[in-house]
C-alpha atoms as a PDB file:
ATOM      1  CA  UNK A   1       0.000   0.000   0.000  1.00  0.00           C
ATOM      2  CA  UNK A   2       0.813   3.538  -0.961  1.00  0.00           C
ATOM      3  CA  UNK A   3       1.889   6.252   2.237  1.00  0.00           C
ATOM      4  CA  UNK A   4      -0.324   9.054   1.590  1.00  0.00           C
ATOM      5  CA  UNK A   5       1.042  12.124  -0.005  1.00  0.00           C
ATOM      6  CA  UNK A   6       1.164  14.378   2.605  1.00  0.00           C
ATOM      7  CA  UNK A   7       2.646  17.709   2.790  1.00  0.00           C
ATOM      8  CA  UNK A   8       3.181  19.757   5.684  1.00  0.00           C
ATOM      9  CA  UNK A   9       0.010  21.888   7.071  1.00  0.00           C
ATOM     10  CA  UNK A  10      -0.491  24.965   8.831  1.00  0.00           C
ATOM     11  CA  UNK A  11       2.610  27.079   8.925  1.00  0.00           C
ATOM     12  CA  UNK A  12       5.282  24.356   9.230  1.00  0.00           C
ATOM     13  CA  UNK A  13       7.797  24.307   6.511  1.00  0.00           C
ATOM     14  CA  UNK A  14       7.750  22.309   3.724  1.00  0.00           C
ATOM     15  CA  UNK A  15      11.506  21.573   3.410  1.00  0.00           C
ATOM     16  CA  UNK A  16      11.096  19.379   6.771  1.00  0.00           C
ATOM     17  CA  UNK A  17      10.152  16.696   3.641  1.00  0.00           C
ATOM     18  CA  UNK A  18       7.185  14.475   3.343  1.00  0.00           C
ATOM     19  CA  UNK A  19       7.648  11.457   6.196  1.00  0.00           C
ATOM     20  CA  UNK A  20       8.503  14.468   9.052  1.00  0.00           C
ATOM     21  CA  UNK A  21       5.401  16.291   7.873  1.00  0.00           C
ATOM     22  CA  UNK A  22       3.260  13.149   8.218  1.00  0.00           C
ATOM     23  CA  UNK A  23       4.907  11.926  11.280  1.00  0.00           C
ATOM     24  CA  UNK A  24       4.546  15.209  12.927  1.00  0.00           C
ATOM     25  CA  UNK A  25       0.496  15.419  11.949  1.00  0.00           C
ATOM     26  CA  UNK A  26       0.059  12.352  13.847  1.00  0.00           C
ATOM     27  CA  UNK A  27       1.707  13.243  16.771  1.00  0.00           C
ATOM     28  CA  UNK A  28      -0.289  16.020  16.790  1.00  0.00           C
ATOM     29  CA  UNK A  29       2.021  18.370  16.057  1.00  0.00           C
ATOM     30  CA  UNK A  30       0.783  20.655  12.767  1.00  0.00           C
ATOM     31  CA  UNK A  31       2.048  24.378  13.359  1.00  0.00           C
ATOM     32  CA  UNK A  32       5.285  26.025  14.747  1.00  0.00           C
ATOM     33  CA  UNK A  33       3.461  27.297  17.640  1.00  0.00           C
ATOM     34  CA  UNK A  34       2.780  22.873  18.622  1.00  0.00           C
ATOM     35  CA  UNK A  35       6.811  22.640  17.590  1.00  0.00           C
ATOM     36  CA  UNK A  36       7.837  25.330  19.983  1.00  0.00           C
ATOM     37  CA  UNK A  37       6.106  23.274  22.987  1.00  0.00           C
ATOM     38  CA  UNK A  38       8.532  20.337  22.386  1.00  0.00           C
ATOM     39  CA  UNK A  39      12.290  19.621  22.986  1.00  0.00           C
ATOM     40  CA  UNK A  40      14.652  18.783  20.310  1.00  0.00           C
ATOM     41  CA  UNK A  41      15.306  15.151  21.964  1.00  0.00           C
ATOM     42  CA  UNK A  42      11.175  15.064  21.876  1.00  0.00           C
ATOM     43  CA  UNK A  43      11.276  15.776  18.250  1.00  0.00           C
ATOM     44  CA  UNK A  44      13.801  13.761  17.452  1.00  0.00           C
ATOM     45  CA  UNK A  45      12.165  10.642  19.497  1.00  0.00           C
ATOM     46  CA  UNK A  46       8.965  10.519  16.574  1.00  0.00           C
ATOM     47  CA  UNK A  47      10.152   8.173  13.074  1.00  0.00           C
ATOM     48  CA  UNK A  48      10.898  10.003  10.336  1.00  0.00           C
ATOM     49  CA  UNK A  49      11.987  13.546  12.208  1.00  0.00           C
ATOM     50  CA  UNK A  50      15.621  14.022  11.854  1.00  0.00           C
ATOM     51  CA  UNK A  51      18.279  16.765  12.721  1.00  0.00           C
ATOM     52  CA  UNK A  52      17.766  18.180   9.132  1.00  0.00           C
ATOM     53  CA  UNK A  53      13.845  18.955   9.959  1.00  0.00           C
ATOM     54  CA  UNK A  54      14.812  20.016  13.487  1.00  0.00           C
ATOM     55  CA  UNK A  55      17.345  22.368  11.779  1.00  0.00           C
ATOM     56  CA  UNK A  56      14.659  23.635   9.130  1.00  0.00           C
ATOM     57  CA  UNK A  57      12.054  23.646  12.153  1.00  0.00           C
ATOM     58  CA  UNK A  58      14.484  25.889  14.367  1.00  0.00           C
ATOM     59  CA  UNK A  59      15.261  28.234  11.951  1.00  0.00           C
ATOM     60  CA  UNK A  60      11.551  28.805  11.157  1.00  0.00           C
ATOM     61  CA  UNK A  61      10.920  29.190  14.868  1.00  0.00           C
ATOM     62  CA  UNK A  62      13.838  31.752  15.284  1.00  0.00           C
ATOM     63  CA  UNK A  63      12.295  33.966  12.162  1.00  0.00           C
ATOM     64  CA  UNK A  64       9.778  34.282  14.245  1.00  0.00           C
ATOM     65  CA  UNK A  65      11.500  35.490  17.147  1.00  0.00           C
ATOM     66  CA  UNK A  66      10.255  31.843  18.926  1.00  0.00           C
ATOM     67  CA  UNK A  67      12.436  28.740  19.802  1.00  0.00           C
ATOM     68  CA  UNK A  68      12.131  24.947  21.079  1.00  0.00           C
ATOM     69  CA  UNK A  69      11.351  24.335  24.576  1.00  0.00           C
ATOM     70  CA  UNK A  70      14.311  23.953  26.743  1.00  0.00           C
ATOM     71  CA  UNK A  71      15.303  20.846  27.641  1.00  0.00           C
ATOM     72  CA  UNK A  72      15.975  21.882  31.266  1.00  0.00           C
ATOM     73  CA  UNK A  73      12.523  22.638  32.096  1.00  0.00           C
END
């Protein structure tokens, strides 16, 4: 069977690729304001999200003057 087509939603970007987009929806997790609740080790704990999507996802964050949660709190 075919995995859906599906490309990123809300206001996430949609260099993060395909399987990070999908992988992130069904975590829950479909704008930069959900992203900016989680830690990097979070984001990099869900299949498919790698440091190249954290790196896109940061960078997106910091362009809007936001960041990841710390990982200290």
């Amino acid at each position: 069977m075919a995995t859906p087509d599906v490309r990123p939603v809300g206001d996430l970007p949609d260099a993060i690729g395909k399987t990070a987009a999908r992988e992130l929806q069904a975590g829950g997790i479909a704008s930069l304001e959900a992203v900016s609740r989680h830690t990097e080790k979070e984001l990099l704990a869900i299949h498919g999200v790698g440091p190249k999507a954290v790196r896109i996802l940061r960078e997106a964050l910091a362009s809007r003057g936001a960041g990841l949660r710390d990982e200290s709190l």
